[in-house]
N, C-alpha and C. Protein backbone atom coordinates (compact mmCIF):
# COMPACT_ATOMS: atom_id res chain seq x y z
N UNK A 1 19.35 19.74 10.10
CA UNK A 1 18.26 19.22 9.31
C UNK A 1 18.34 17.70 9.34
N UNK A 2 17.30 17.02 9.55
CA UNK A 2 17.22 15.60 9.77
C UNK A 2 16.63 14.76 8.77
N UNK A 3 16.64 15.80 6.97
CA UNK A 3 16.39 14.78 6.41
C UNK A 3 15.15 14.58 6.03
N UNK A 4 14.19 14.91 7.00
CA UNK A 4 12.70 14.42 6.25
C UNK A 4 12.02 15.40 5.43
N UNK A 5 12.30 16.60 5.57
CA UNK A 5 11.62 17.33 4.90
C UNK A 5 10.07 17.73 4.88
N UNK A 6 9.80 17.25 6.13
CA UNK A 6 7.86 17.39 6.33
C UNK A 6 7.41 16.38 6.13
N UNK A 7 7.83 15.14 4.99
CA UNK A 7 7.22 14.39 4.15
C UNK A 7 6.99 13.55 5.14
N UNK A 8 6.06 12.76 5.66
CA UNK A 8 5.78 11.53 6.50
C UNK A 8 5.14 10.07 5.81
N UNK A 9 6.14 9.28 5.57
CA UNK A 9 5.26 8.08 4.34
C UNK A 9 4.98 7.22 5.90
N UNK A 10 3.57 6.45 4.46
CA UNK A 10 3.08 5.74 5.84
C UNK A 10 3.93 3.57 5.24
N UNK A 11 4.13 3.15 6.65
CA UNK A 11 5.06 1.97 5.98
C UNK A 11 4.03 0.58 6.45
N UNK A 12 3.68 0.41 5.58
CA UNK A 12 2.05 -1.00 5.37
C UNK A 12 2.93 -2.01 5.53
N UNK A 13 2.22 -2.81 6.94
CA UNK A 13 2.60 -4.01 7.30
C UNK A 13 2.08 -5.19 6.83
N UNK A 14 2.81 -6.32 6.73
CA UNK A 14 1.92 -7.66 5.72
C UNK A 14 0.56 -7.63 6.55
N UNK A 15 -0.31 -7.85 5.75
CA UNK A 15 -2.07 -7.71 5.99
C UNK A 15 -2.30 -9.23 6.19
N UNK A 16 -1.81 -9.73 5.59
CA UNK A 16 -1.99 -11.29 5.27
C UNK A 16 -2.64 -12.39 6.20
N UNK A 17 -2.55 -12.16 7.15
CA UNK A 17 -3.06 -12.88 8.18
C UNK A 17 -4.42 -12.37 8.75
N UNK A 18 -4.24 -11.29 9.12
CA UNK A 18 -5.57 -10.45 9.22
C UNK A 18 -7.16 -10.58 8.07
N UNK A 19 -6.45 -10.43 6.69
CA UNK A 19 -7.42 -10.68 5.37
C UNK A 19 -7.71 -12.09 5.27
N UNK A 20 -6.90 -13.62 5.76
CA UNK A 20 -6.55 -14.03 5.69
C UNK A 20 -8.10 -14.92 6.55
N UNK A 21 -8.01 -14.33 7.73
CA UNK A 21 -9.12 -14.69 8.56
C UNK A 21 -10.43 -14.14 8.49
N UNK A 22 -10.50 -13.32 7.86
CA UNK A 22 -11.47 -12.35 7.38
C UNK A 22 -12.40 -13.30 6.25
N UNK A 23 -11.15 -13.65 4.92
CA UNK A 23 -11.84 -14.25 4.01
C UNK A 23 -12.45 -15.59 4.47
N UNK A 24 -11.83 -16.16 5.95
CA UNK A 24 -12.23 -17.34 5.60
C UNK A 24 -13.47 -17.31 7.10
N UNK A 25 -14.06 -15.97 7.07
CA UNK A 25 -15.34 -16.15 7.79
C UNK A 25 -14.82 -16.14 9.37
N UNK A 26 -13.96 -15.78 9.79
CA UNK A 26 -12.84 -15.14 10.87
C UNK A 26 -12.66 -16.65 11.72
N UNK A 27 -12.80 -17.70 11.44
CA UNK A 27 -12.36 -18.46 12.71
C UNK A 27 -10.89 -19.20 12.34
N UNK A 28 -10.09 -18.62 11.05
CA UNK A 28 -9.26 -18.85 10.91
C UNK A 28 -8.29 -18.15 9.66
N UNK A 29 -6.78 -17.72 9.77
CA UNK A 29 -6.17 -17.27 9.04
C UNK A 29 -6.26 -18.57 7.38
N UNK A 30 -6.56 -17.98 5.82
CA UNK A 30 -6.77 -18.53 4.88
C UNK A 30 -5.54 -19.56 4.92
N UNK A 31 -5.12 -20.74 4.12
CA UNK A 31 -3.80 -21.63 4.26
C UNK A 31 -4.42 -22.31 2.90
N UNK A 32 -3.25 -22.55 1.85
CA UNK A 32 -3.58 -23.87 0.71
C UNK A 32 -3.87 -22.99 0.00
N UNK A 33 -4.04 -23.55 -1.66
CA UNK A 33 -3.72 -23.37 -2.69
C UNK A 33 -5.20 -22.36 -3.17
N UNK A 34 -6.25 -21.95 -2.66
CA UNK A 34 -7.58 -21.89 -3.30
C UNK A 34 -7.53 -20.16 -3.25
N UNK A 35 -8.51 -19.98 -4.05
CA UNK A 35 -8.61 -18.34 -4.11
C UNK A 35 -8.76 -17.19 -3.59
N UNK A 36 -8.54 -17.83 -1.80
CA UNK A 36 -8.56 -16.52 -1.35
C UNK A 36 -7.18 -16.41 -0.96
N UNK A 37 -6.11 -17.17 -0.95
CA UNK A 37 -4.89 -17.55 -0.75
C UNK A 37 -4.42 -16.41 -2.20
N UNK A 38 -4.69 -16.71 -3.26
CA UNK A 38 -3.99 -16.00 -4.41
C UNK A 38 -4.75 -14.45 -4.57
N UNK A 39 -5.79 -14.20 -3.80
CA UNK A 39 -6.41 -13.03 -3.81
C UNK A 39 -5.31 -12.66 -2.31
N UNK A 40 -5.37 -12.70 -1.41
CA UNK A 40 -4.18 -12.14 -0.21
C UNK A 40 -3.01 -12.29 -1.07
N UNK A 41 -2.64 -13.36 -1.60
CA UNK A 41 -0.81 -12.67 -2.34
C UNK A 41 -1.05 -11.26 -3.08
N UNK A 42 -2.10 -11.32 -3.59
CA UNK A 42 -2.62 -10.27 -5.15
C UNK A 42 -2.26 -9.11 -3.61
N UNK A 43 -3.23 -8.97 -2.87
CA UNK A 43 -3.47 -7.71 -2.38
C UNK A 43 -2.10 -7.20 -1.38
N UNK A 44 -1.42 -8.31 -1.06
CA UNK A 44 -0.13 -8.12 -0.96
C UNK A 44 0.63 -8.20 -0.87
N UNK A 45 0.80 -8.30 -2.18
CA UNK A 45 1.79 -7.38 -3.10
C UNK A 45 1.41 -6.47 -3.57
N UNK A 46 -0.05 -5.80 -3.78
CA UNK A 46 0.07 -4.57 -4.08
C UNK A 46 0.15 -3.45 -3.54
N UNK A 47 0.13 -4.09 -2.20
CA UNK A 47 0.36 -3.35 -0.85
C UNK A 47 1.90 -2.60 -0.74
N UNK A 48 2.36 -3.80 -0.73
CA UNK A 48 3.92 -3.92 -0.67
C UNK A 48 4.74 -3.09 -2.10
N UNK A 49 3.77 -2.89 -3.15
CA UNK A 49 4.24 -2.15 -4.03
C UNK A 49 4.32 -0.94 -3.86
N UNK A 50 3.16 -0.58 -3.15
CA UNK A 50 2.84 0.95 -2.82
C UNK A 50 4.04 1.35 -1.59
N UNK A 51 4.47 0.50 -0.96
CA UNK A 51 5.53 0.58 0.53
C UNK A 51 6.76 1.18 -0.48
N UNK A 52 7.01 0.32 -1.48
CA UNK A 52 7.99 0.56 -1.75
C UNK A 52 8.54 1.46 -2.82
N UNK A 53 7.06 2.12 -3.50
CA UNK A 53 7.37 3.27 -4.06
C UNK A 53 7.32 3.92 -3.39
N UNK A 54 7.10 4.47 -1.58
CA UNK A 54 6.95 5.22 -0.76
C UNK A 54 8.57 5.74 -0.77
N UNK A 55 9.00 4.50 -0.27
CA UNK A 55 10.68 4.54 -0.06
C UNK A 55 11.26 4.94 -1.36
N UNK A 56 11.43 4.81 -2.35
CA UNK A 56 11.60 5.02 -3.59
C UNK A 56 11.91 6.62 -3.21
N UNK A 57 10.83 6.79 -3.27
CA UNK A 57 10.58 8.37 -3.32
C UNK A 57 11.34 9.15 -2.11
N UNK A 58 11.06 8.87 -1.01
CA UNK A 58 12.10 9.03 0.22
C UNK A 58 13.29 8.91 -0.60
N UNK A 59 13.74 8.06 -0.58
CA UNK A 59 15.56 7.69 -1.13
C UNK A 59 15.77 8.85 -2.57
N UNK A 60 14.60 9.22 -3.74
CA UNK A 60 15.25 10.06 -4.49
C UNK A 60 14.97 11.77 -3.83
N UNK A 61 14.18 11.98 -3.24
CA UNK A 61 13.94 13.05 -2.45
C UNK A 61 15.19 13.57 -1.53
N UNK A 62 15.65 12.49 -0.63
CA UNK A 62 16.43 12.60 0.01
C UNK A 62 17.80 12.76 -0.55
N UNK A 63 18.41 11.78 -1.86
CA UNK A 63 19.48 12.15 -3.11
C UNK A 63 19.54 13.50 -3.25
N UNK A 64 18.13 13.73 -4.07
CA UNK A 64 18.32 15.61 -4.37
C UNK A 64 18.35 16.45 -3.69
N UNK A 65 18.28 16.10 -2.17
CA UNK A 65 18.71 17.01 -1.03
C UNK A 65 19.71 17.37 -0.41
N UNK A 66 20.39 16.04 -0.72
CA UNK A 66 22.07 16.13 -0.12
C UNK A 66 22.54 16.20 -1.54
N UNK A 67 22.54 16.43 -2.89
CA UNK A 67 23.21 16.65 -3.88
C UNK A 67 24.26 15.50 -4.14
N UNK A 68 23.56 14.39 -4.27
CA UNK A 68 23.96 13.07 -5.19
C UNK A 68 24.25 13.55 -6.17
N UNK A 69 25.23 12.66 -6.78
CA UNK A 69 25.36 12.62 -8.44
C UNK A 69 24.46 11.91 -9.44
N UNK A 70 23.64 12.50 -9.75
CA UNK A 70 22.93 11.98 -10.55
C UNK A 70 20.95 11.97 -10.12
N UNK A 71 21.08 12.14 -9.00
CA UNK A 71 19.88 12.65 -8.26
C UNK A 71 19.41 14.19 -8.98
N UNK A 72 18.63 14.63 -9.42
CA UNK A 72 17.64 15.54 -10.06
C UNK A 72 16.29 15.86 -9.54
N UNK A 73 15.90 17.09 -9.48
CA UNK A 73 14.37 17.39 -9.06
C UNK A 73 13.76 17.07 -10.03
N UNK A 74 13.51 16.70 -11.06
CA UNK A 74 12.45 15.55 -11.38
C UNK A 74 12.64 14.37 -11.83
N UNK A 75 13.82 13.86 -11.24
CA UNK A 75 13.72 12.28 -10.40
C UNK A 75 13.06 12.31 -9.50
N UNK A 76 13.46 13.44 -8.77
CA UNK A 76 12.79 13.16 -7.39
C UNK A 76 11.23 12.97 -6.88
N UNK A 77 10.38 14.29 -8.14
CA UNK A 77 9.36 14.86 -8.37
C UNK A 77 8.74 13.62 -9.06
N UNK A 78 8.93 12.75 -9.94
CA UNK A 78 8.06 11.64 -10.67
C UNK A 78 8.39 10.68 -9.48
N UNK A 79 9.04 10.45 -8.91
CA UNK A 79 9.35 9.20 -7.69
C UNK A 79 8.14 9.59 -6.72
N UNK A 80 7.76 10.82 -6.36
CA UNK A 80 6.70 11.41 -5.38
C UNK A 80 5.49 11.23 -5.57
N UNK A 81 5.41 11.40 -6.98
CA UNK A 81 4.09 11.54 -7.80
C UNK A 81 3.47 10.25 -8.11
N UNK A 82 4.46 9.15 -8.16
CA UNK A 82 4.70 7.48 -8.52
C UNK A 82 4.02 7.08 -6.85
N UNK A 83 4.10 7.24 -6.22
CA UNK A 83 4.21 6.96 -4.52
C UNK A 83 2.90 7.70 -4.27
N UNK A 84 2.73 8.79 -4.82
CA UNK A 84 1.05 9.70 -4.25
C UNK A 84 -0.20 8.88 -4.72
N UNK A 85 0.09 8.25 -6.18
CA UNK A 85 -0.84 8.12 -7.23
C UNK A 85 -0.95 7.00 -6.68
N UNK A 86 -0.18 5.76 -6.15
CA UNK A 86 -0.14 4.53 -5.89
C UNK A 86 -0.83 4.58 -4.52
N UNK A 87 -0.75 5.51 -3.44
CA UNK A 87 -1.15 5.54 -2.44
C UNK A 87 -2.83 5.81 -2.38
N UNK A 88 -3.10 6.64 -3.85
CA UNK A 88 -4.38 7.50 -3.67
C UNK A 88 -5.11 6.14 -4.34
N UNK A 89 -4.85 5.37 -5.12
CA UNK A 89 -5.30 4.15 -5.76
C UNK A 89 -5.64 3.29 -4.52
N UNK A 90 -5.10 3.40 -3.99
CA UNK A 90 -4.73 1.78 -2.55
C UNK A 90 -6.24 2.27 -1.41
N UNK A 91 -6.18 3.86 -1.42
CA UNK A 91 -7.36 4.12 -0.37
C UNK A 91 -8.67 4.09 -1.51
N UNK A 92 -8.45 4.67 -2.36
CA UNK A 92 -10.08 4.14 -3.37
C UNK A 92 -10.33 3.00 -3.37
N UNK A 93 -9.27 2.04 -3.36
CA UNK A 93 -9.81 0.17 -3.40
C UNK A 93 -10.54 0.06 -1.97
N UNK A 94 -9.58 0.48 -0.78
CA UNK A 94 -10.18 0.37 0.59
C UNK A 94 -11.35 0.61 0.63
N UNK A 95 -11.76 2.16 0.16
CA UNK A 95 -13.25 2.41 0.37
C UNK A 95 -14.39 1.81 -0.20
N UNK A 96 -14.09 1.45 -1.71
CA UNK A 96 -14.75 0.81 -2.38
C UNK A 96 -14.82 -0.52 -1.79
N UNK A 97 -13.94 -1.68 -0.74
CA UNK A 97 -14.53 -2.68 -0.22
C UNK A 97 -15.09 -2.59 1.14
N UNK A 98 -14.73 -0.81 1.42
CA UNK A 98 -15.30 -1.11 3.12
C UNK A 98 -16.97 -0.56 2.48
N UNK A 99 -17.50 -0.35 1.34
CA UNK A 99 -18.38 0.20 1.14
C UNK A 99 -19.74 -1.29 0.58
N UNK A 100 -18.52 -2.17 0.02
CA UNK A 100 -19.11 -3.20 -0.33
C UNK A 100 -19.71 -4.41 1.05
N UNK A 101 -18.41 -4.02 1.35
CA UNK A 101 -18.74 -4.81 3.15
C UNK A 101 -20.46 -4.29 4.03
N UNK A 102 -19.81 -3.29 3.40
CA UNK A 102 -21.24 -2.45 4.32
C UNK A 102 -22.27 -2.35 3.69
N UNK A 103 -22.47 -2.81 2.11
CA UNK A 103 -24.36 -3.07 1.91
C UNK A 103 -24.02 -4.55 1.74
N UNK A 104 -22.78 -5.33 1.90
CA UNK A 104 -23.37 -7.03 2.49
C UNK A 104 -23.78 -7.33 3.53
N UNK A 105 -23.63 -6.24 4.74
CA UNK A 105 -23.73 -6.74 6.13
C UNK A 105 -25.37 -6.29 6.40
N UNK A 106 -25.61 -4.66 5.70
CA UNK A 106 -26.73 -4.05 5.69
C UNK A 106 -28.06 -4.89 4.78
N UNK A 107 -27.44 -5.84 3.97
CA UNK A 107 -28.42 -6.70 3.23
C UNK A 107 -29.99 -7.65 4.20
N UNK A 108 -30.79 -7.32 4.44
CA UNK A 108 -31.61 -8.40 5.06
C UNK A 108 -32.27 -9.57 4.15
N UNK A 109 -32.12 -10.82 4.89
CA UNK A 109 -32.73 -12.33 4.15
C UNK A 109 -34.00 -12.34 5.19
């Protein structure tokens, strides 16, 4: 047994540069102190929060599998649930801006 248990987390790479050029109308990654700079930290890190309740959950999943001391099935079970809920939050924001993107672009002047 190798441990994973079926479970496949997905591991979110810094966005930052990508959003970065995006916000600033794509001919360049955002740089300096102004608000789309503190809106990319905002988004990740909340990115990076969700990564790391992923692992979280991996690491207590994986405890209560090999029978740690102190590892429990519902440590393990709220660590999963912490990591699902955070994940299912992160794709509702996505949709909700790829949805916003798409009646700004669909807008005619």
């Amino acid at each position: 047994m190798n441990g994973d248990f079926g479970v496949k987390f997905v591991t979110i790479a810094p966005i930052t540069p990508v959003l970065g050029t995006i916000a600033t109308g794509g001919t360049q990654p955002a740089q300096g102190g102004g608000s789309a700079s503190s809106f990319l930290d905002m988004v990740n890190s909340a990115l990076h929060g969700v990564s790391d309740a992923q692992g979280q959950a991996a690491s207590a999943e994986a405890a209560f599998a090999v029978g740690a001391p102190g590892a429990t099935l519902g440590k393990a079970v709220v660590a999963s649930d912490r990591a699902e809920v955070a994940w299912n939050a992160t794709v509702a924001v996505r949709n909700e801006v790829v949805s916003a993107y798409s009646s700004i672009m669909n807008m005619q002047f």
